[in-house]
N, C-alpha and C. Protein backbone atom coordinates (compact mmCIF):
# COMPACT_ATOMS: atom_id res chain seq x y z
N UNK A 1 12.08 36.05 -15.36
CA UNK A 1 12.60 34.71 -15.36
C UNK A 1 11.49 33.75 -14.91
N UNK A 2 10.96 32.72 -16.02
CA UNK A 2 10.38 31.65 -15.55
C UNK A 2 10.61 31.03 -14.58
N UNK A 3 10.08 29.93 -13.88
CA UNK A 3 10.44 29.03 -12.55
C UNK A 3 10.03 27.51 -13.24
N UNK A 4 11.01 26.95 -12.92
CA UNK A 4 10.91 25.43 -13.59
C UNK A 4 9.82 24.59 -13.55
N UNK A 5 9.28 23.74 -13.98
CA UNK A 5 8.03 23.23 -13.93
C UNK A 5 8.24 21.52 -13.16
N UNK A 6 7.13 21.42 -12.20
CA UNK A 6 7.32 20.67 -10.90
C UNK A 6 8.14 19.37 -11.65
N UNK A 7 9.02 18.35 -11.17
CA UNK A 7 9.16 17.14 -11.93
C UNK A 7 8.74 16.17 -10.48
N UNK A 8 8.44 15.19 -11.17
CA UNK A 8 8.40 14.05 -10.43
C UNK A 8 8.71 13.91 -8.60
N UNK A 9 9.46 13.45 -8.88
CA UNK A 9 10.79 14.25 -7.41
C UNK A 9 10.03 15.45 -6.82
N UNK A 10 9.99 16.49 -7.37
CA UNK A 10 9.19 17.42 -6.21
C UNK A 10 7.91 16.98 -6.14
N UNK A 11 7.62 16.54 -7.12
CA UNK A 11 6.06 16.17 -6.82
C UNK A 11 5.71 15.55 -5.26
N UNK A 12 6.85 14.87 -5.29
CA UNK A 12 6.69 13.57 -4.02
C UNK A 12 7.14 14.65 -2.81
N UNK A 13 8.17 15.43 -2.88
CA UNK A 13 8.76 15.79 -2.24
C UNK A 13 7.99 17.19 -1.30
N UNK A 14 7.03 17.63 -2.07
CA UNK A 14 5.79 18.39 -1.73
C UNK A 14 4.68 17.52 -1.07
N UNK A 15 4.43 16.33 -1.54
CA UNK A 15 3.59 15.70 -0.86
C UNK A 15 3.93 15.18 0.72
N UNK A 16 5.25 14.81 0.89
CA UNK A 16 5.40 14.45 1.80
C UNK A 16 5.99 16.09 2.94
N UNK A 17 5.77 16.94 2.44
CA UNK A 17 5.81 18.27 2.91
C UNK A 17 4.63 18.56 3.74
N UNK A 18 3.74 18.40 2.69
CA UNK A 18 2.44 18.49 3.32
C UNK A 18 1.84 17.99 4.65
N UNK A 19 2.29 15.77 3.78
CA UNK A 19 2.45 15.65 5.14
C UNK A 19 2.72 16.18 6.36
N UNK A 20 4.11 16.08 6.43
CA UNK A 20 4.62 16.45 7.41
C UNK A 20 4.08 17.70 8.47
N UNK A 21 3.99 18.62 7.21
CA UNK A 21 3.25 19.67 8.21
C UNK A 21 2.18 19.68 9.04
N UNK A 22 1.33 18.38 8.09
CA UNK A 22 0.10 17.54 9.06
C UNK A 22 0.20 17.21 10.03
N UNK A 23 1.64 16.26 9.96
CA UNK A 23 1.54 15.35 11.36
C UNK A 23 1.84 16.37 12.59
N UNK A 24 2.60 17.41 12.17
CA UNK A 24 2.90 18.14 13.19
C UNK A 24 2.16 19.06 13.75
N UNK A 25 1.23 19.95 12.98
CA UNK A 25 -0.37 20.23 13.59
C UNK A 25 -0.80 18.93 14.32
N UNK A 26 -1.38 18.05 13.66
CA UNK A 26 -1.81 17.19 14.91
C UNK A 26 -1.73 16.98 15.85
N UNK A 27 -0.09 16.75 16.08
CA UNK A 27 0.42 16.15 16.99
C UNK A 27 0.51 16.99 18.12
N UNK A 28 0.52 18.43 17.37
CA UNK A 28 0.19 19.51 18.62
C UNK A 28 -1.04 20.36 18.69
N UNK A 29 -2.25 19.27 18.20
CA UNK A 29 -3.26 19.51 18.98
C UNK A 29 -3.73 20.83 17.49
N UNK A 30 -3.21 21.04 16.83
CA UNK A 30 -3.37 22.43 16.07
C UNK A 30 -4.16 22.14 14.44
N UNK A 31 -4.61 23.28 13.86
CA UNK A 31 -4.59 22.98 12.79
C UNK A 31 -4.32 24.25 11.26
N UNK A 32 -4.82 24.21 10.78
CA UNK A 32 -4.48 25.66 9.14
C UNK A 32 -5.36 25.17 8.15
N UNK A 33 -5.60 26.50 8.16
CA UNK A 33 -7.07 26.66 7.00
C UNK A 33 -6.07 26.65 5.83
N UNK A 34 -7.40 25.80 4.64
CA UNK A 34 -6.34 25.43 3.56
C UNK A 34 -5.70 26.95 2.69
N UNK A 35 -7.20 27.85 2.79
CA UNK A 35 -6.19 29.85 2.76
C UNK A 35 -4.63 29.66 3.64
N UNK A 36 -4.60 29.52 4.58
CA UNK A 36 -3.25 29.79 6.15
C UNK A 36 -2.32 28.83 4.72
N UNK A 37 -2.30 27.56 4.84
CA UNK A 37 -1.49 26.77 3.68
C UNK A 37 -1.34 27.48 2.31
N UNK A 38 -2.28 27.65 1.46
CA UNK A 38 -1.79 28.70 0.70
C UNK A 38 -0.61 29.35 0.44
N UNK A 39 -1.24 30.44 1.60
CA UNK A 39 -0.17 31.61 1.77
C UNK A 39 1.00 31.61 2.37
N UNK A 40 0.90 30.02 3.30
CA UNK A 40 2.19 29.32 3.81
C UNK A 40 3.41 29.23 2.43
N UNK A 41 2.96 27.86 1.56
CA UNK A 41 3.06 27.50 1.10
C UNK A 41 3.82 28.54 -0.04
N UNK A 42 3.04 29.53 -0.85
CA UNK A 42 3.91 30.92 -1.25
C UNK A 42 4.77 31.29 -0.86
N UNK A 43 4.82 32.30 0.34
CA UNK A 43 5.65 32.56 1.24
C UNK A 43 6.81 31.54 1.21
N UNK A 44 6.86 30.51 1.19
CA UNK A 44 8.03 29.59 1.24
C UNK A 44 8.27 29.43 -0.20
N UNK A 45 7.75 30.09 -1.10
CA UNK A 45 8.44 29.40 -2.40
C UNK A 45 8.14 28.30 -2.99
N UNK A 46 7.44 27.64 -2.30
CA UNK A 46 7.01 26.40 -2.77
C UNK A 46 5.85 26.67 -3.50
N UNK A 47 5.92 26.55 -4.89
CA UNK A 47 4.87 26.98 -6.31
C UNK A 47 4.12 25.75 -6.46
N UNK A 48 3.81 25.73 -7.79
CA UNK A 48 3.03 24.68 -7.98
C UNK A 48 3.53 23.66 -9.45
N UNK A 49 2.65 22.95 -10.01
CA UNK A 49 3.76 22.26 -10.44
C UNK A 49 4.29 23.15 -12.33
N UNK A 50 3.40 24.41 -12.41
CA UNK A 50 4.14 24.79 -13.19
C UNK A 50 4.93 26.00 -12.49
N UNK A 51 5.17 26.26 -11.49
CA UNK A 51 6.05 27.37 -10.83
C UNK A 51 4.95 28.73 -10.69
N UNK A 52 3.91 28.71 -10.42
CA UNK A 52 3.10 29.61 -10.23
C UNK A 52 2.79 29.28 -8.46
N UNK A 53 2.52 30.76 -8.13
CA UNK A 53 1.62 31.03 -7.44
C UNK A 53 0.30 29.61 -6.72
N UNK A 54 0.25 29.20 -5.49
CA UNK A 54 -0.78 28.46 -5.23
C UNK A 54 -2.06 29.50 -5.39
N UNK A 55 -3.00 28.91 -5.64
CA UNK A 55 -4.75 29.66 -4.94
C UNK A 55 -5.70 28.46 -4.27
N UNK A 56 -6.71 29.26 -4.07
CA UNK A 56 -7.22 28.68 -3.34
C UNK A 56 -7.54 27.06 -3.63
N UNK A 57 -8.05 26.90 -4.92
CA UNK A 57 -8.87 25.69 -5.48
C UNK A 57 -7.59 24.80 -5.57
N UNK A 58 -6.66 25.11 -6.03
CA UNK A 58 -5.34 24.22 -6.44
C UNK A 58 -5.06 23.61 -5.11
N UNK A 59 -4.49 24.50 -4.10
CA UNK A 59 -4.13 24.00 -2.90
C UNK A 59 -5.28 23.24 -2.19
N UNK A 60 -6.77 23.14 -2.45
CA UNK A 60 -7.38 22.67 -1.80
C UNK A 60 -7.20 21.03 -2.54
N UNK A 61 -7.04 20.92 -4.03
CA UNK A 61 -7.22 19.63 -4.63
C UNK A 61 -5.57 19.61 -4.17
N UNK A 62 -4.58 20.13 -4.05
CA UNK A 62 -3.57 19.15 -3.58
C UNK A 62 -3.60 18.61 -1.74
N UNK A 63 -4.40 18.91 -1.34
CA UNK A 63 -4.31 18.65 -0.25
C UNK A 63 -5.44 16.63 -0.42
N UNK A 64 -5.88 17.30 -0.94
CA UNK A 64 -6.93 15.96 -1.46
C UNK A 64 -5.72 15.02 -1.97
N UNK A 65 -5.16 15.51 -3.16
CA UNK A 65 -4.16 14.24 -3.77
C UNK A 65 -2.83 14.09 -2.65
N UNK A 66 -2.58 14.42 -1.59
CA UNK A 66 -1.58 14.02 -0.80
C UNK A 66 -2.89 13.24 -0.18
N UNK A 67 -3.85 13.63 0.38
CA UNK A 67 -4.69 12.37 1.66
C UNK A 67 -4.44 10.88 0.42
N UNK A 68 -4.83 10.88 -0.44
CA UNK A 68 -5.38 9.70 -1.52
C UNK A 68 -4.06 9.02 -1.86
N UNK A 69 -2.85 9.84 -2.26
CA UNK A 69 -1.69 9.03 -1.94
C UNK A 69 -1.11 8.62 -0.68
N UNK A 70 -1.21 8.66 0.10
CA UNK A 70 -1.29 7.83 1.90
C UNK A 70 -1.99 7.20 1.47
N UNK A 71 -3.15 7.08 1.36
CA UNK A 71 -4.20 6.03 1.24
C UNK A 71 -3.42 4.76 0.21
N UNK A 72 -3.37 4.97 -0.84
CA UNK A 72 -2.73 4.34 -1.78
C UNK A 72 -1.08 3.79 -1.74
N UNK A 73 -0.38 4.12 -0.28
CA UNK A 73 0.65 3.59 -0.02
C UNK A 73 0.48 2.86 1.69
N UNK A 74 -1.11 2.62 1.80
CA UNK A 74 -1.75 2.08 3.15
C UNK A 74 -1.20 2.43 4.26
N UNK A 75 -1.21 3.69 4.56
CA UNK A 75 -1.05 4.79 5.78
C UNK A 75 -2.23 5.41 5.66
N UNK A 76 -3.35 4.86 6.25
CA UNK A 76 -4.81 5.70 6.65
C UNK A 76 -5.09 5.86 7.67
N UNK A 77 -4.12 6.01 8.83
CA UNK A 77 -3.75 6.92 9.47
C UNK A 77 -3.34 8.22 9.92
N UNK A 78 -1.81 8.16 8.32
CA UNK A 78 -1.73 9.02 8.48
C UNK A 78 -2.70 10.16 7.51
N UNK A 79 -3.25 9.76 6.49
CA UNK A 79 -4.50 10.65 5.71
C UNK A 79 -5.37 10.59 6.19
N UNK A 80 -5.75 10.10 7.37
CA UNK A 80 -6.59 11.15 8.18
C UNK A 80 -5.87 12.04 9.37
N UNK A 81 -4.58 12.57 9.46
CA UNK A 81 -4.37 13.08 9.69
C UNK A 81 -4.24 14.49 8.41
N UNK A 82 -4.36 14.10 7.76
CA UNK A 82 -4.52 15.35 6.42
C UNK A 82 -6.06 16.27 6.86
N UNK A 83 -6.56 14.91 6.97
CA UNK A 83 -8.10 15.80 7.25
C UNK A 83 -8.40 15.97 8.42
N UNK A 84 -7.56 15.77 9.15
CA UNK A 84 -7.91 16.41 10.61
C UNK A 84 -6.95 17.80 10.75
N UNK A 85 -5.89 17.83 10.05
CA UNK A 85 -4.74 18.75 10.08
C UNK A 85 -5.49 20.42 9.49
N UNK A 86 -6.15 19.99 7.82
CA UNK A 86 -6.37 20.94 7.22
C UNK A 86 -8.05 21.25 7.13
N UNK A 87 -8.70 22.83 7.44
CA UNK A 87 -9.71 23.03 7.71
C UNK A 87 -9.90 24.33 6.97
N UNK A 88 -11.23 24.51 6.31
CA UNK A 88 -11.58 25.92 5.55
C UNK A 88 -11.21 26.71 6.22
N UNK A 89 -11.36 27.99 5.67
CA UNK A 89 -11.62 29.17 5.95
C UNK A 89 -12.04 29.59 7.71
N UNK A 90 -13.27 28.96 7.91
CA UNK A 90 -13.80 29.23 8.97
C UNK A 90 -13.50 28.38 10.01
N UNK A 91 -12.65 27.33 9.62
CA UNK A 91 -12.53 26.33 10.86
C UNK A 91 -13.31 25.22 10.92
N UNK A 92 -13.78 24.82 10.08
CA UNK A 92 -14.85 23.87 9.88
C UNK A 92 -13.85 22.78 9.33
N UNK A 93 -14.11 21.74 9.53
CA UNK A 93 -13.22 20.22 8.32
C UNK A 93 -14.00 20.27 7.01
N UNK A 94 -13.00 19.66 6.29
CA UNK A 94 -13.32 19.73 4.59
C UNK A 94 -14.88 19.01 4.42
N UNK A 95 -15.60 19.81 3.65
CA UNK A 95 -16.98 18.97 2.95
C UNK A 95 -17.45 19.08 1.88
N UNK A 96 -18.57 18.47 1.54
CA UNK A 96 -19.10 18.44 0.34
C UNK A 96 -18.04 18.68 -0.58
N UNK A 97 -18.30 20.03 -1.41
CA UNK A 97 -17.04 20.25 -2.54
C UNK A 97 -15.55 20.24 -2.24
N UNK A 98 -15.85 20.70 -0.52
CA UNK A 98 -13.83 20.66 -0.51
C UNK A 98 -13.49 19.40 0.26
N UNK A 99 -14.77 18.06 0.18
CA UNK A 99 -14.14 16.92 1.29
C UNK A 99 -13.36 16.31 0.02
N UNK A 100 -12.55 16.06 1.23
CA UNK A 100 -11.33 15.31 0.51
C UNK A 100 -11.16 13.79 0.53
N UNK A 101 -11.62 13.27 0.71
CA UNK A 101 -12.52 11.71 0.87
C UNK A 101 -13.57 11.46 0.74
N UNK A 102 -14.18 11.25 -0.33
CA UNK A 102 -15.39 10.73 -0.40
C UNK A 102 -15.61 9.25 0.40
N UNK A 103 -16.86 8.90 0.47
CA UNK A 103 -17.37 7.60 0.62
C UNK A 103 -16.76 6.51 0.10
N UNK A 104 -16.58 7.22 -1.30
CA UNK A 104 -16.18 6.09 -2.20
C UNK A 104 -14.87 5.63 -2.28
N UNK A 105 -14.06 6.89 -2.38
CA UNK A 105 -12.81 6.63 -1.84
C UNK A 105 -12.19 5.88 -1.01
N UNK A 106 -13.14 5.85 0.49
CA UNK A 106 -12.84 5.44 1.38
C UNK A 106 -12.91 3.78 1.40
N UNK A 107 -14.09 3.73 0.49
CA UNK A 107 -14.01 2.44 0.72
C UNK A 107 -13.39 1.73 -0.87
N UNK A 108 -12.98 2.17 -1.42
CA UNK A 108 -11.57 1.40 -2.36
C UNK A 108 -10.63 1.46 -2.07
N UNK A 109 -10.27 2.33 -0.89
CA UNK A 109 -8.35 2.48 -0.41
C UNK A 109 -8.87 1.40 0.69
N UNK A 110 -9.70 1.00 1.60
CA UNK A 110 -9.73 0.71 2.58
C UNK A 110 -10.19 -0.71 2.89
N UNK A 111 -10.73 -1.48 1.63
CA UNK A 111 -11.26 -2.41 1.62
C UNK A 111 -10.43 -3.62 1.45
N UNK A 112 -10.43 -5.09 1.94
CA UNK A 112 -9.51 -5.91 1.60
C UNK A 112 -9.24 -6.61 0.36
N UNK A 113 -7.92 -6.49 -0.04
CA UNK A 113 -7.56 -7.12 -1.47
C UNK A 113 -8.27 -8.61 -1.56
N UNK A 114 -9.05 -9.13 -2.27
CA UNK A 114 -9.26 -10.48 -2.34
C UNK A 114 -8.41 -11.18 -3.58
N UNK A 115 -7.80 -12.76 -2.82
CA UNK A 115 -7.29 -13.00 -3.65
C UNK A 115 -7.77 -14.56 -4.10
N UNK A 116 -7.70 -15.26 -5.06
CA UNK A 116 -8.26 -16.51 -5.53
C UNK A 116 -7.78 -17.37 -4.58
N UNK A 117 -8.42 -18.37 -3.74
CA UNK A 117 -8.23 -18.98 -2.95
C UNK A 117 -7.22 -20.23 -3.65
N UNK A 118 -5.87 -20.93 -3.17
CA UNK A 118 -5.29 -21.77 -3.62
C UNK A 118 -6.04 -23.24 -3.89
N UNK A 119 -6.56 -24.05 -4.54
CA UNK A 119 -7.07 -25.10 -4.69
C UNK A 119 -8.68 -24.91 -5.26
N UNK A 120 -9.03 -23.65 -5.66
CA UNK A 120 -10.30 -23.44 -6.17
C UNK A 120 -10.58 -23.02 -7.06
N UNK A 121 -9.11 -23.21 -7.91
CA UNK A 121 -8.92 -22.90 -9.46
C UNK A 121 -9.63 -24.24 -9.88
N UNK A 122 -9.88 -23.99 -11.39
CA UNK A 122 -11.16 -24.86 -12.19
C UNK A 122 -9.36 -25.68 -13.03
N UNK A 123 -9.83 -26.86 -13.22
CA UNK A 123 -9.25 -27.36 -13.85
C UNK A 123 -9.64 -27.79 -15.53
N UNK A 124 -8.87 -27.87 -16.17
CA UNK A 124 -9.23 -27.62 -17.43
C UNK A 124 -9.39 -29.21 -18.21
């Protein structure tokens, strides 16, 4: 028997899973290698979005697309609690290939919206 393929709704509903599990490592000082999540994550049934099995690379880029959606709903707070929460293998925080924020990132979620100042429109 197949397993249904993720919709929408879980999509979110995994993300804010993740979360959650973040804030609560944090908050107690703790953290889980994105392997520990993984095999969490299995273990609970919770697949992926075609009903498979997590691995390693998948769960590492969803951990990335939950920090970037916080970011994108302006809680960068709490996505850096993503990257303080989740750590390789060895205990190290995410880098190079597995950082989950680039530079660049950081500074397009983080930078201020500019908007056309009222009275400095050109008149025609």
């Amino acid at each position: 028997m197949s397993k249904p393929v993720m919709d929408s709704a879980n999509k979110t509903e995994l993300k804010v899973y993740i979360w959650k599990l973040a804030d609560f490592l944090v908050h107690h000082r703790r953290c889980m290698s994105v392997p520990e999540l993984t095999e969490h994550l299995n273990r609970n049934e919770i697949f992926t979005d075609f009903g498979l099995p997590w691995q390693g690379r998948g769960t590492y880029k969803q951990v990335s697309v939950v920090s970037k959606w916080l970011l994108k709903l302006g809680l960068a707070e709490e996505a850096e609690k993503i990257q303080k929460a989740f750590v390789t293998k060895d205990g190290h925080r995410l880098s190079s290939k597995q950082e989950i924020l680039t530079q660049h990132d950081l500074r397009q979620y983080l930078r201020p919206r500019h908007r056309a100042s009222i009275g400095n429109e050109r008149e025609t």
